[in-house]
C-alpha atoms as a PDB file:
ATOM      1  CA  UNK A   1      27.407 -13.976  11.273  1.00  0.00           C
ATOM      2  CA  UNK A   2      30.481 -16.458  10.183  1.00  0.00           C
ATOM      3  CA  UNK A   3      33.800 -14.535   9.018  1.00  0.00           C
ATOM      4  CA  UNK A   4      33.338 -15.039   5.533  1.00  0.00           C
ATOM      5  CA  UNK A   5      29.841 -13.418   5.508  1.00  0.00           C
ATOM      6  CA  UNK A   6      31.134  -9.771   6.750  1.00  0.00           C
ATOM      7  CA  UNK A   7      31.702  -8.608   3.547  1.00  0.00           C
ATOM      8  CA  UNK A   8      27.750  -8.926   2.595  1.00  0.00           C
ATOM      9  CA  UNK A   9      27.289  -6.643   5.887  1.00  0.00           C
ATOM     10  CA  UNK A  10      24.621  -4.185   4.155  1.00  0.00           C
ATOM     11  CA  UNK A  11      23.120  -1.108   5.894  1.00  0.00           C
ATOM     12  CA  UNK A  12      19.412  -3.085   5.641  1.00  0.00           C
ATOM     13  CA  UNK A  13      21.220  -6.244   8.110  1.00  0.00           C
ATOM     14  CA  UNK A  14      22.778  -4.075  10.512  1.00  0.00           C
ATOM     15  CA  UNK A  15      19.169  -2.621  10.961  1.00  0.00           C
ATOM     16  CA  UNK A  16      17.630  -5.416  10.859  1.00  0.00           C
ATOM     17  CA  UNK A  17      19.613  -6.861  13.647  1.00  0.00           C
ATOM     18  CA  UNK A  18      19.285  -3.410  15.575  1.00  0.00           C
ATOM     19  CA  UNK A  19      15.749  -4.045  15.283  1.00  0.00           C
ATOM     20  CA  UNK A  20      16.205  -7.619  16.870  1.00  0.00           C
ATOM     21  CA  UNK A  21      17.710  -6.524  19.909  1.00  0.00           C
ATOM     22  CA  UNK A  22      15.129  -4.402  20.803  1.00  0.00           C
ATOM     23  CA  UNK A  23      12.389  -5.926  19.878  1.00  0.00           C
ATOM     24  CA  UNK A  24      14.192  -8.729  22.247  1.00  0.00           C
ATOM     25  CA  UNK A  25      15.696  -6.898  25.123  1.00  0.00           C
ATOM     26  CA  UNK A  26      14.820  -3.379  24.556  1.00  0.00           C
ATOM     27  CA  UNK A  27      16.489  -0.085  23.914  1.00  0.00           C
ATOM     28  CA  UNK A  28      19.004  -0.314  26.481  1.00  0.00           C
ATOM     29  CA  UNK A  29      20.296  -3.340  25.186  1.00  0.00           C
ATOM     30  CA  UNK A  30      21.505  -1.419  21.508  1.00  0.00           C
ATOM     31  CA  UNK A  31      24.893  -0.492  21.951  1.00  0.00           C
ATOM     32  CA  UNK A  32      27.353  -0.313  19.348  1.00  0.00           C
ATOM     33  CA  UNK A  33      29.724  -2.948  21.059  1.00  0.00           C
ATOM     34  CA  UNK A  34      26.102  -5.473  21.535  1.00  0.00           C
ATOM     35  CA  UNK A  35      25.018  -4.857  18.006  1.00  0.00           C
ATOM     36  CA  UNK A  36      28.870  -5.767  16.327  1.00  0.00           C
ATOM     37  CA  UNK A  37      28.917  -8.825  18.127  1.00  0.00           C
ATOM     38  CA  UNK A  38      25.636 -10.015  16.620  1.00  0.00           C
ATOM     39  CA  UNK A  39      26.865  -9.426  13.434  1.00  0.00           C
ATOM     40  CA  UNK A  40      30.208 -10.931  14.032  1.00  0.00           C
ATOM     41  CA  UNK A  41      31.466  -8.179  12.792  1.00  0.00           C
ATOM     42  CA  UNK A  42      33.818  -4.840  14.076  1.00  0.00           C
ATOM     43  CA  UNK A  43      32.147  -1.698  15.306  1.00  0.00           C
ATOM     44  CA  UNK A  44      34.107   0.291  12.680  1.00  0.00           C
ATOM     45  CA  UNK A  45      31.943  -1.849  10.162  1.00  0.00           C
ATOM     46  CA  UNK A  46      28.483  -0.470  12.139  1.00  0.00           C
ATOM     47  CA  UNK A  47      29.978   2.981  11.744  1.00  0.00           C
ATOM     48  CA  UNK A  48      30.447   2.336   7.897  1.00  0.00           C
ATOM     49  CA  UNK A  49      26.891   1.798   7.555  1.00  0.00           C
ATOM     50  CA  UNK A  50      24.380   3.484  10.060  1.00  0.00           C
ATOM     51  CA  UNK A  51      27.269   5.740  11.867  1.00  0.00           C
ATOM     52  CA  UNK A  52      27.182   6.427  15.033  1.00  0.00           C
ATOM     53  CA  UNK A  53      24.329   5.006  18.001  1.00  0.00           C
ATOM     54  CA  UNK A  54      22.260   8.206  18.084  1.00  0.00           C
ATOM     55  CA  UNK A  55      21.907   7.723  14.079  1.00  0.00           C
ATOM     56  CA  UNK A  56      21.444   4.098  14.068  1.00  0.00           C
ATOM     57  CA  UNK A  57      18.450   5.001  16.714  1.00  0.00           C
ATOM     58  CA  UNK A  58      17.419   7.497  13.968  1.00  0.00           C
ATOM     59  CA  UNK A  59      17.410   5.166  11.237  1.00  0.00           C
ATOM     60  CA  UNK A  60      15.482   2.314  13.582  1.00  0.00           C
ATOM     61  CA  UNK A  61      12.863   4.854  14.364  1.00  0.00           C
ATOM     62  CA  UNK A  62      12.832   5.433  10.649  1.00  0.00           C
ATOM     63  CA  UNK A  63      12.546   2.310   9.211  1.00  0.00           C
ATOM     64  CA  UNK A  64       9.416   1.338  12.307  1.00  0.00           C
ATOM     65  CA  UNK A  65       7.657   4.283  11.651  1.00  0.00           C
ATOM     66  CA  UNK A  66       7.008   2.875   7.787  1.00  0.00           C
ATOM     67  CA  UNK A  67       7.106  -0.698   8.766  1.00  0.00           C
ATOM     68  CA  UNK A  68       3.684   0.284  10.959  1.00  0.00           C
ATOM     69  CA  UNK A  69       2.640   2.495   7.689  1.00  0.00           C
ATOM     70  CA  UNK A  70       1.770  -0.529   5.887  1.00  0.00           C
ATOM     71  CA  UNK A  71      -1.566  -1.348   6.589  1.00  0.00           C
ATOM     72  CA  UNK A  72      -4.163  -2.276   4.140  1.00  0.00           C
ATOM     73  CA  UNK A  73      -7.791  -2.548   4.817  1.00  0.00           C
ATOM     74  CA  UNK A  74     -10.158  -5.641   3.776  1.00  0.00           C
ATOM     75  CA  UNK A  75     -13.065  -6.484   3.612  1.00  0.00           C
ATOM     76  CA  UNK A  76     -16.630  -5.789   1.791  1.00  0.00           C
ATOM     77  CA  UNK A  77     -18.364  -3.284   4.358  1.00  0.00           C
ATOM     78  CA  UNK A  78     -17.075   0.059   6.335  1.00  0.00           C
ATOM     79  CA  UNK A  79     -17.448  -2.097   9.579  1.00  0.00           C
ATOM     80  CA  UNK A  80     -15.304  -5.128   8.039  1.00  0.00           C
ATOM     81  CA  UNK A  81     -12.750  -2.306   6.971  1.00  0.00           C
ATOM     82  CA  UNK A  82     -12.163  -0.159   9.827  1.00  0.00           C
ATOM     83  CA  UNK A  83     -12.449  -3.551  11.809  1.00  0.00           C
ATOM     84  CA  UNK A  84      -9.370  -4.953   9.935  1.00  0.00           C
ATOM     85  CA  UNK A  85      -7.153  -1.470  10.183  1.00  0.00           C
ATOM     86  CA  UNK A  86      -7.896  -1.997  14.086  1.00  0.00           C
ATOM     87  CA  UNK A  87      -6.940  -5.175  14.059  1.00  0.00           C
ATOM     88  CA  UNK A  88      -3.774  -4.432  12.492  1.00  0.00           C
ATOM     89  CA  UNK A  89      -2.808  -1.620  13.888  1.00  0.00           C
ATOM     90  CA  UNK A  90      -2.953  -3.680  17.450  1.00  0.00           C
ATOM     91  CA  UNK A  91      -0.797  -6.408  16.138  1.00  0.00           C
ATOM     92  CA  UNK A  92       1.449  -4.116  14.921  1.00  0.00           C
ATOM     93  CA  UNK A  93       1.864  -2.121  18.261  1.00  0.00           C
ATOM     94  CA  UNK A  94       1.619  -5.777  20.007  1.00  0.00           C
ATOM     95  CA  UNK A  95       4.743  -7.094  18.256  1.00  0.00           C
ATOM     96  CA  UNK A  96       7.084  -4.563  18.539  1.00  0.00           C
ATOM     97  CA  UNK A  97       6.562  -2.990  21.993  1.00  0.00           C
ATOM     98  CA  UNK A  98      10.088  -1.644  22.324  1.00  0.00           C
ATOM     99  CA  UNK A  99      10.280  -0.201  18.971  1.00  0.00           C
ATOM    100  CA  UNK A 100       7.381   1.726  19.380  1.00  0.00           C
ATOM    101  CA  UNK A 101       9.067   2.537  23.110  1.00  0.00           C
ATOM    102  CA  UNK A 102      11.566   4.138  21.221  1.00  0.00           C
ATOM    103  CA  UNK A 103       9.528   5.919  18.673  1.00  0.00           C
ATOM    104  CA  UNK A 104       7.289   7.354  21.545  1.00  0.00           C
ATOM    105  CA  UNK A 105      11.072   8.425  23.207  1.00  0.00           C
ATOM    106  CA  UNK A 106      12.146  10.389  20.210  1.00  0.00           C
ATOM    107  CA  UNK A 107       8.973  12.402  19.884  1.00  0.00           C
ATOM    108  CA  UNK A 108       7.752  10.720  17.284  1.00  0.00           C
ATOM    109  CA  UNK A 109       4.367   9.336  18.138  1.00  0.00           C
ATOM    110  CA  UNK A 110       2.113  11.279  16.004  1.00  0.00           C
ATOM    111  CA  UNK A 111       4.135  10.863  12.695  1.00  0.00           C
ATOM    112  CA  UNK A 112       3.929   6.671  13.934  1.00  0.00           C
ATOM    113  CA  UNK A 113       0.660   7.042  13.919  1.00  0.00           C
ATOM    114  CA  UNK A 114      -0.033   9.304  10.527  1.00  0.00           C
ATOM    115  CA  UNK A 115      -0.390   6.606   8.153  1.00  0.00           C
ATOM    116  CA  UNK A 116      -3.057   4.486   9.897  1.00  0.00           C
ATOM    117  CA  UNK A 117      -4.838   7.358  10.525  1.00  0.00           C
ATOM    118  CA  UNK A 118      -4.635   8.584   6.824  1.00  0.00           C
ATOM    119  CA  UNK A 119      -6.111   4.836   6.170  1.00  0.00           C
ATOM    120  CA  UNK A 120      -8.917   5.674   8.393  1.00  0.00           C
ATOM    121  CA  UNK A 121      -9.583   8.864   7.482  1.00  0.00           C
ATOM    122  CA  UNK A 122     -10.052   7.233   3.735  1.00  0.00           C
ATOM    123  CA  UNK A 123     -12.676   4.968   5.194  1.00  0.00           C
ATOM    124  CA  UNK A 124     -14.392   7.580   6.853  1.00  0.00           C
ATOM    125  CA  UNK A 125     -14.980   9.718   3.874  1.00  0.00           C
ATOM    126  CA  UNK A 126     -15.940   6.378   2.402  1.00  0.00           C
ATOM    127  CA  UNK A 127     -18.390   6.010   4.816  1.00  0.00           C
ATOM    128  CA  UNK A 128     -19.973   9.458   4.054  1.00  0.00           C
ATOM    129  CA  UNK A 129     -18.201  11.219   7.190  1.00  0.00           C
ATOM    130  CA  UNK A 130     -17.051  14.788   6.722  1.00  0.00           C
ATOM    131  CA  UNK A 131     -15.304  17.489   9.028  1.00  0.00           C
ATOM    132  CA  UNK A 132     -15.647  17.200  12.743  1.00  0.00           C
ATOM    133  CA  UNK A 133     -17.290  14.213  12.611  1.00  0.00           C
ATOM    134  CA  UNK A 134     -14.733  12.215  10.311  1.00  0.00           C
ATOM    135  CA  UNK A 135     -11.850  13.456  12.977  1.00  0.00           C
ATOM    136  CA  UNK A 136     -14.134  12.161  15.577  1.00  0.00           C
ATOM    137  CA  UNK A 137     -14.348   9.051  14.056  1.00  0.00           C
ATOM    138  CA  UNK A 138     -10.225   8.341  12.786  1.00  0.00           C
ATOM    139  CA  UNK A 139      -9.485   9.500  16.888  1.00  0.00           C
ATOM    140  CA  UNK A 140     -11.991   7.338  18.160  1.00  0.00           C
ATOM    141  CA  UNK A 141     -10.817   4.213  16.377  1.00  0.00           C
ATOM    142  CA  UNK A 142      -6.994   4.939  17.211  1.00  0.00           C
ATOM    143  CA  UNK A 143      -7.584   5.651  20.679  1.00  0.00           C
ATOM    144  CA  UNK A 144      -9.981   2.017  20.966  1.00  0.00           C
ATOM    145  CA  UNK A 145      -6.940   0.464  19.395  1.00  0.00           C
ATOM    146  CA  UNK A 146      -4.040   2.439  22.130  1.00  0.00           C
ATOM    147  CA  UNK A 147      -5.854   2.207  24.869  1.00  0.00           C
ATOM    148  CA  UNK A 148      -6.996  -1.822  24.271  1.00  0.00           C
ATOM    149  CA  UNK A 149      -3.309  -2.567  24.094  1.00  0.00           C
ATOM    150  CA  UNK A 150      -2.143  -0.259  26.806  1.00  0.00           C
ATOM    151  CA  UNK A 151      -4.866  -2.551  29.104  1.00  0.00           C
ATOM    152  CA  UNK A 152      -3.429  -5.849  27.968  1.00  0.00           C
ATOM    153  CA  UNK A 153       0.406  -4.884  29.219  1.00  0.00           C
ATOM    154  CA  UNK A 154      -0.926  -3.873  31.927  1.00  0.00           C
ATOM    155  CA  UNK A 155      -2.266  -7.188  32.299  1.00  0.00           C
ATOM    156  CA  UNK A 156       0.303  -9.041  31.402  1.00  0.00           C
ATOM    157  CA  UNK A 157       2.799  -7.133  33.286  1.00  0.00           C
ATOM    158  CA  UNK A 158       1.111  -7.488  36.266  1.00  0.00           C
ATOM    159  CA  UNK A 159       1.811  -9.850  39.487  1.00  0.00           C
ATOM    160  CA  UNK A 160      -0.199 -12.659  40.325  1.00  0.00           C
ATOM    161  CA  UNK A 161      -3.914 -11.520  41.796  1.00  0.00           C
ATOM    162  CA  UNK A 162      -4.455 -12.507  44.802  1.00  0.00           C
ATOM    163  CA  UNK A 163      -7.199 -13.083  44.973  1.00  0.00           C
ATOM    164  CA  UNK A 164      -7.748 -13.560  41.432  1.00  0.00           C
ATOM    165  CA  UNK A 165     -10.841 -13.287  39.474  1.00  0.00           C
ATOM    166  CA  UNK A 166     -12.288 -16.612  39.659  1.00  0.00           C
ATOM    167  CA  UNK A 167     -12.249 -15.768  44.064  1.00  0.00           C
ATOM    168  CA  UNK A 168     -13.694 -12.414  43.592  1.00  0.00           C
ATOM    169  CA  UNK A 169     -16.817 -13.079  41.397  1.00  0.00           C
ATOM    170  CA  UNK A 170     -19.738 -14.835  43.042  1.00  0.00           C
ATOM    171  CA  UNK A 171     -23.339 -15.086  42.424  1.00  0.00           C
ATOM    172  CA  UNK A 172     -23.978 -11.913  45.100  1.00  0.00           C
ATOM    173  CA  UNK A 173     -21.385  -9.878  43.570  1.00  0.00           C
ATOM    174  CA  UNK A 174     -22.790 -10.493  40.811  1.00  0.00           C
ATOM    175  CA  UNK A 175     -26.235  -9.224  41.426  1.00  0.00           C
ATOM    176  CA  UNK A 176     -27.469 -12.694  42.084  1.00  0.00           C
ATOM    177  CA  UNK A 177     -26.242 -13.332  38.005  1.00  0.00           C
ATOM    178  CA  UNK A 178     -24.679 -16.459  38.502  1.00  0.00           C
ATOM    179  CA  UNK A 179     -23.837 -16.982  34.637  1.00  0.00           C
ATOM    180  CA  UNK A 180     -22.526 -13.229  34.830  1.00  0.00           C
ATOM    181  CA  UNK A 181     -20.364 -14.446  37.417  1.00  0.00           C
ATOM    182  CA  UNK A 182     -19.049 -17.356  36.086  1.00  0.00           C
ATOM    183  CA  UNK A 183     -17.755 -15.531  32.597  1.00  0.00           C
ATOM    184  CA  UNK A 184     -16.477 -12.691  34.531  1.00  0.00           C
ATOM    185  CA  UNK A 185     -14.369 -15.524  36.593  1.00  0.00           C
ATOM    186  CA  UNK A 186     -13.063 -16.577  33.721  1.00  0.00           C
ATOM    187  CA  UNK A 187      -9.754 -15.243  31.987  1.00  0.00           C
ATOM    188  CA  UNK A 188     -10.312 -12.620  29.634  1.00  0.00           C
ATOM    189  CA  UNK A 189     -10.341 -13.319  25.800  1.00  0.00           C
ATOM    190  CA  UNK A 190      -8.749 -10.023  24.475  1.00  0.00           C
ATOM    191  CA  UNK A 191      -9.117 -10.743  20.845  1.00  0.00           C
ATOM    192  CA  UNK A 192     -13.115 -11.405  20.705  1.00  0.00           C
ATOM    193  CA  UNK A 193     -13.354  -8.201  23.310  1.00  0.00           C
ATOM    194  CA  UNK A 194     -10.859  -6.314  21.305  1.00  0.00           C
ATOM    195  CA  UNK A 195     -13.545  -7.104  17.660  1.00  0.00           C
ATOM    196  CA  UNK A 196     -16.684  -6.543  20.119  1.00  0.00           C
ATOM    197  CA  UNK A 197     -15.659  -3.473  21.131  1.00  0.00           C
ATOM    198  CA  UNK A 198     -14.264  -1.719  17.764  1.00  0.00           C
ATOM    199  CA  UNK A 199     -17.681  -2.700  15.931  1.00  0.00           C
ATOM    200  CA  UNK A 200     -19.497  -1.337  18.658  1.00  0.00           C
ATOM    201  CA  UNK A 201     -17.958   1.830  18.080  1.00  0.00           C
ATOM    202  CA  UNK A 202     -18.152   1.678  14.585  1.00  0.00           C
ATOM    203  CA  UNK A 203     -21.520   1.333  14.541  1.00  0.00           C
ATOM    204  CA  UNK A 204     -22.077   3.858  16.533  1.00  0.00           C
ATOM    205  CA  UNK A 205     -19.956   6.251  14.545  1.00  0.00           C
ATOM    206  CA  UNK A 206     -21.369   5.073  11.533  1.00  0.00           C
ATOM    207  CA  UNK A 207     -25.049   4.934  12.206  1.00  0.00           C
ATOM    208  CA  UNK A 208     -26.488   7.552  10.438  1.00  0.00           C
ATOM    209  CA  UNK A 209     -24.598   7.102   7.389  1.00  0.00           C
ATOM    210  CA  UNK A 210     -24.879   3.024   6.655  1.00  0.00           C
ATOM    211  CA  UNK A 211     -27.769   2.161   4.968  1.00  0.00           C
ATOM    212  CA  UNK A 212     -30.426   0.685   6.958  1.00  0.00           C
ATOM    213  CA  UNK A 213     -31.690  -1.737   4.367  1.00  0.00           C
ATOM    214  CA  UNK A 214     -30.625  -3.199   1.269  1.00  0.00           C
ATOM    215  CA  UNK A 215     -31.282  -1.923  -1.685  1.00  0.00           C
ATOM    216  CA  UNK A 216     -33.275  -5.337  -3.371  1.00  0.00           C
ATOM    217  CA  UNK A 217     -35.615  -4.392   0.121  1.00  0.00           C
ATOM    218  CA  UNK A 218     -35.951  -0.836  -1.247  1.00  0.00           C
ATOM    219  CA  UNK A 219     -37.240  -2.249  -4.757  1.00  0.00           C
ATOM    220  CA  UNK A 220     -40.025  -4.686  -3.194  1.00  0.00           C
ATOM    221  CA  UNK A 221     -43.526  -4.226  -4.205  1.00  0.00           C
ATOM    222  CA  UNK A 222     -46.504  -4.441  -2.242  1.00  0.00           C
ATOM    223  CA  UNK A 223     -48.893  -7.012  -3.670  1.00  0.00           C
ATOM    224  CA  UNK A 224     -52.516  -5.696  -4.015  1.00  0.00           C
ATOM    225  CA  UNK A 225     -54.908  -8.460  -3.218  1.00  0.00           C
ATOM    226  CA  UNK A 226     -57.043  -8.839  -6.642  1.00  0.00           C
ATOM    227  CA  UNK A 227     -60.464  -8.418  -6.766  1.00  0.00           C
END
């Protein structure tokens, strides 16, 4: 930040830039000292504003735990809905990986996750779910969504394969399914598995509650033939 900017130094920049080392680098990288020279500014000014590190961490934790509150569901059917909080809720924990490091330090992993839930839970009774079997359905969802992106940093973490894949899969391993083999060989699309699964489940969950028919079907007579 150039000299003559310091004096618009604001509580909301300093945690914005907080959040922009660790989203970048990671917890470890937030130090007092780090965070001042972002700002171009002294560390008596990040005192001024957020105090010291442990309450700047506070504040972060804060300010992530609502920024991954605001999710809003779309779409015209309970699948479409629940679909799109899922979807969201993975981009969200996909983007900030660090910050929700630090959230999951601090103990705070359940409260991080109350608001999508409380979205779901709205969808469920929606849905016609109740009791036991509308918890069933908000945990089901969120652990779809954790686990899904717990899998792809694992992936994307990990070291070359060798051998990869595309060596391992043949026809015979296969069980003589060639085509089986070759899209197994190939490298996973994680967004149209990540849909494919979630409506899977959501269908499940939902299946004795979604209307099996329409209800112009439900209205159609049975012509008589005359005579």
């Amino acid at each position: 930040m150039p000299s003559g900017s310091r004096s618009a130094l604001s509580r909301q920049t300093v945690l914005e830039a907080a959040a922009g080392l660790v989203k970048r680098h990671g917890p470890d990288a937030l130090t007092m000292r780090g965070l001042a020279a972002e700002l171009g500014t002294a560390v008596t000014s990040i005192y001024w504003h957020v105090g010291g590190r442990e309450a700047l961490l506070d504040a972060l934790v804060e300010r992530t735990v609502a920024e991954l509150g605001e999710i809003r569901p779309s779409g015209r059917t309970p699948e479409q809905r629940v679909v799109s909080v899922a979807r969201a809720l993975r981009r969200q924990l996909r983007d900030h990986p660090h910050l929700v490091a630090l959230v999951h330090e601090r103990g705070l992993t359940e409260r991080m996750f109350l608001p999508a839930q409380r979205v779901l839970v709205r969808e469920a009774h929606a849905a016609g779910l109740r009791g036991a079997r509308a918890a069933e359905f908000v945990q089901a969802v969120q652990f779809q969504v954790v686990g899904h992106v717990l899998v792809e940093r694992n992936r994307e973490r990990a070291p070359v394969q060798c051998p990869g894949e595309e060596e391992l899969w043949s026809a015979e391993a296969a069980g003589g399914d060639a085509a089986l083999a070759r899209a197994l060989a190939r490298p996973v699309d994680t967004d149209r598995l990540f849909v494919t699964a979630v409506r899977a489940l959501v269908r499940s969950l939902l299946a004795d509650h979604l209307p099996t028919h329409s209800p112009d079907s439900a209205r159609t007579c049975v012509r008589r033939p005359s005579g």
